[in-house]
C-alpha atoms as a PDB file:
ATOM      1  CA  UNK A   1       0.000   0.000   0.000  1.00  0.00           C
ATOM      2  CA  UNK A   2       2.549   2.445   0.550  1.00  0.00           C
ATOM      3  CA  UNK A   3       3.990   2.004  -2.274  1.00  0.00           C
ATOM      4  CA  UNK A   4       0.772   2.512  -4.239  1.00  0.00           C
ATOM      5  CA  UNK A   5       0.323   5.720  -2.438  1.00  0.00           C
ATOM      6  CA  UNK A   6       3.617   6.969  -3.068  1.00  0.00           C
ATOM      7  CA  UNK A   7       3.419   7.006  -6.770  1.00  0.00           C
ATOM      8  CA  UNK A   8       0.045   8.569  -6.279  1.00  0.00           C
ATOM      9  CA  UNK A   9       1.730  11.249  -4.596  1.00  0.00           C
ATOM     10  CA  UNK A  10       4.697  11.184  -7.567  1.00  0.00           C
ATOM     11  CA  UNK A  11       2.064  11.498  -9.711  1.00  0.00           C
ATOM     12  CA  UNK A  12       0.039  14.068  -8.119  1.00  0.00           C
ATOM     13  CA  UNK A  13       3.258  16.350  -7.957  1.00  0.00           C
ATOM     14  CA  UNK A  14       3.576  15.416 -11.749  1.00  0.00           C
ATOM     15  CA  UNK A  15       0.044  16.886 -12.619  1.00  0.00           C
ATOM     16  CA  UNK A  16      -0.735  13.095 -13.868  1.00  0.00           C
ATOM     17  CA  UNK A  17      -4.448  12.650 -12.394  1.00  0.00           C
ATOM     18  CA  UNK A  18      -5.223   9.884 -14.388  1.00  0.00           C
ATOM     19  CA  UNK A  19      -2.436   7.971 -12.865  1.00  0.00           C
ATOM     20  CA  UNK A  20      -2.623   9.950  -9.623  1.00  0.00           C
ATOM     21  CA  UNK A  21      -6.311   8.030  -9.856  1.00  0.00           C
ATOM     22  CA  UNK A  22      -4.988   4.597 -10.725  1.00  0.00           C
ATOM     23  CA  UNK A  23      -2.771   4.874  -8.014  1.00  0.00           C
ATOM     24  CA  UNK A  24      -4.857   5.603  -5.278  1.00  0.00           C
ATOM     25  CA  UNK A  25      -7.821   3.146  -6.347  1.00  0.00           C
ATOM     26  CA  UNK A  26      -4.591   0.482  -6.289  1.00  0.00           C
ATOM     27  CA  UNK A  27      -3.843   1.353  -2.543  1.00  0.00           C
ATOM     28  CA  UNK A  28      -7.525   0.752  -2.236  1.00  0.00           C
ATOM     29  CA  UNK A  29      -7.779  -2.293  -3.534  1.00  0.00           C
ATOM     30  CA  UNK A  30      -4.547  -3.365  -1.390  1.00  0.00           C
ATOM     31  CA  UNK A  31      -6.851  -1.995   2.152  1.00  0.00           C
ATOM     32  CA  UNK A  32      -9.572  -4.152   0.508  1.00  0.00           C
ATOM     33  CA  UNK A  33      -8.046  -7.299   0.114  1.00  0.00           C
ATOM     34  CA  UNK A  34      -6.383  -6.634   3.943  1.00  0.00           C
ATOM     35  CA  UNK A  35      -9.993  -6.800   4.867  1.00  0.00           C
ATOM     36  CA  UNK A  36      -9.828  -2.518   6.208  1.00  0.00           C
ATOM     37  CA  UNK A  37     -12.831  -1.922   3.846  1.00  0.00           C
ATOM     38  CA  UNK A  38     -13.000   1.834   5.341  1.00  0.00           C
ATOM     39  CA  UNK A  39      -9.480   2.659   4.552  1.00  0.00           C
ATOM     40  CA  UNK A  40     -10.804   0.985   1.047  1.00  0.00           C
ATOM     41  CA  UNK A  41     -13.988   3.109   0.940  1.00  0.00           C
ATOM     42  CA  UNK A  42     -11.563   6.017   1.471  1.00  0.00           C
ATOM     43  CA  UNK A  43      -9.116   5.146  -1.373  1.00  0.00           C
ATOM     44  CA  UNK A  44     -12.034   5.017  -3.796  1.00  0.00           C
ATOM     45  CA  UNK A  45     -13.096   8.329  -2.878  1.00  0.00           C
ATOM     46  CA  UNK A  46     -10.526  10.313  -3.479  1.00  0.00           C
ATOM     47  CA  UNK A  47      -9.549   8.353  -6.590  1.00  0.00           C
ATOM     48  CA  UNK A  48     -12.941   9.393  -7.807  1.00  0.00           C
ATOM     49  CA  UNK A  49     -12.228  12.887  -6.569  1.00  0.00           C
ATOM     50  CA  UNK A  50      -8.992  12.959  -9.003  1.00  0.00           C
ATOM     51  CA  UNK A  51     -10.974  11.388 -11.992  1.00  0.00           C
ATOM     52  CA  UNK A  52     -13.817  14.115 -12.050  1.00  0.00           C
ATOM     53  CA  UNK A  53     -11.648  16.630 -11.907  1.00  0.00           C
ATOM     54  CA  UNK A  54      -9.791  14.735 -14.961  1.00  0.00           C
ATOM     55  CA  UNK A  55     -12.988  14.182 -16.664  1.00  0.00           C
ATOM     56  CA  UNK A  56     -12.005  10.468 -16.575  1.00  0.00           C
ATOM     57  CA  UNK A  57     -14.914   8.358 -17.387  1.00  0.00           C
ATOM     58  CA  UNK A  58     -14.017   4.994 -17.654  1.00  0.00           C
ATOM     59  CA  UNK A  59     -11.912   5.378 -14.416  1.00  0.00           C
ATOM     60  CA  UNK A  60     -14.856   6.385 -12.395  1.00  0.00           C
ATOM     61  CA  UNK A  61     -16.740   3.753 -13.839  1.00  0.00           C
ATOM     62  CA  UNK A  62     -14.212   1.232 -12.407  1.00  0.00           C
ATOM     63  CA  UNK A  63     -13.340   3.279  -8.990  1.00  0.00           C
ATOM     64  CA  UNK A  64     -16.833   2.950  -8.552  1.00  0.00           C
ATOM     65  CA  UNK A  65     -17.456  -0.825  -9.226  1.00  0.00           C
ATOM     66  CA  UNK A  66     -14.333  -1.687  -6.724  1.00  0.00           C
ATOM     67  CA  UNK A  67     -16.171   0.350  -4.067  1.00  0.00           C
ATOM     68  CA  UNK A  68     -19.563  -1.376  -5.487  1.00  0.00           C
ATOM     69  CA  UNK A  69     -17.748  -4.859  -4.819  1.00  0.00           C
ATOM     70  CA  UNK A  70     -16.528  -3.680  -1.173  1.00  0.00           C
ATOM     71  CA  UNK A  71     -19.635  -2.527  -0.044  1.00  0.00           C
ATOM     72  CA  UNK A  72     -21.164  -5.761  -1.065  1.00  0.00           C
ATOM     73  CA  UNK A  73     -18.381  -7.815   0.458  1.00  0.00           C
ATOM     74  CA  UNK A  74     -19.498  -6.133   3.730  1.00  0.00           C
ATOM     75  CA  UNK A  75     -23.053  -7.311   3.319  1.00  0.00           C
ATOM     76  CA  UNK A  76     -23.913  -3.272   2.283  1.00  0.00           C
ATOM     77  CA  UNK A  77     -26.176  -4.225  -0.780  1.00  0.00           C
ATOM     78  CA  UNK A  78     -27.928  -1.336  -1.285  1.00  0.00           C
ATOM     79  CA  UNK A  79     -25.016   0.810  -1.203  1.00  0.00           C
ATOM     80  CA  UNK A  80     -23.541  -1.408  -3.338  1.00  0.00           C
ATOM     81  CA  UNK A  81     -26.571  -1.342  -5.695  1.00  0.00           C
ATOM     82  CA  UNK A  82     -26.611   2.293  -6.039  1.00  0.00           C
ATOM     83  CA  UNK A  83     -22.495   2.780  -6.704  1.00  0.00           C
ATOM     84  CA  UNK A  84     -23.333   0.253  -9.362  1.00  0.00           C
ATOM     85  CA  UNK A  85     -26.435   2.063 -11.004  1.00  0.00           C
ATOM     86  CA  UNK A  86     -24.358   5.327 -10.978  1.00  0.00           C
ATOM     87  CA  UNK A  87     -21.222   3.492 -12.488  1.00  0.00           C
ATOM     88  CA  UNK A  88     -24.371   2.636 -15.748  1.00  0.00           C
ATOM     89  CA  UNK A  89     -25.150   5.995 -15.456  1.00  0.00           C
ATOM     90  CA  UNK A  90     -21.773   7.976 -16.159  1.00  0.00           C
END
């Protein structure tokens, strides 16, 4: 994980949100499959934060079915549900 969040910091200080976005959602995953679904939750977030603000699309799409799939993991199905229906949405 840190590693994940250091090149999302290198990247960040690079002006490179779409990797800045990839980066972060990684660290997320890596709190995910440690089981710290909140630290997770948190990673998607801001990696969603970073990909409006890039106008990135297809990486919200994804940020948002990771966070979808932790949510449901948690036994959170409607939350799950609705980061899924926005995900069809964008």
């Amino acid at each position: 994980m840190r590693t994940a969040s250091e090149a999302a910091r290198a990247f960040a200080r690079a002006g490179a949100l779409a990797g800045q976005a990839r980066a972060t959602r990684l660290s997320g995953d890596a709190h995910a499959a440690a089981g710290r679904c909140q630290a997770a939750l948190v990673c998607y977030a801001d990696a969603l934060e970073v990909q409006v603000r890039g106008h990135d699309l297809a990486g919200a799409r994804r940020t948002l079915d990771h966070a979808a799939r932790v949510c449901e993991a948690g036994g959170a199905t409607a939350p799950a549900a609705q980061l899924q229906a926005l995900a069809r949405d964008l």
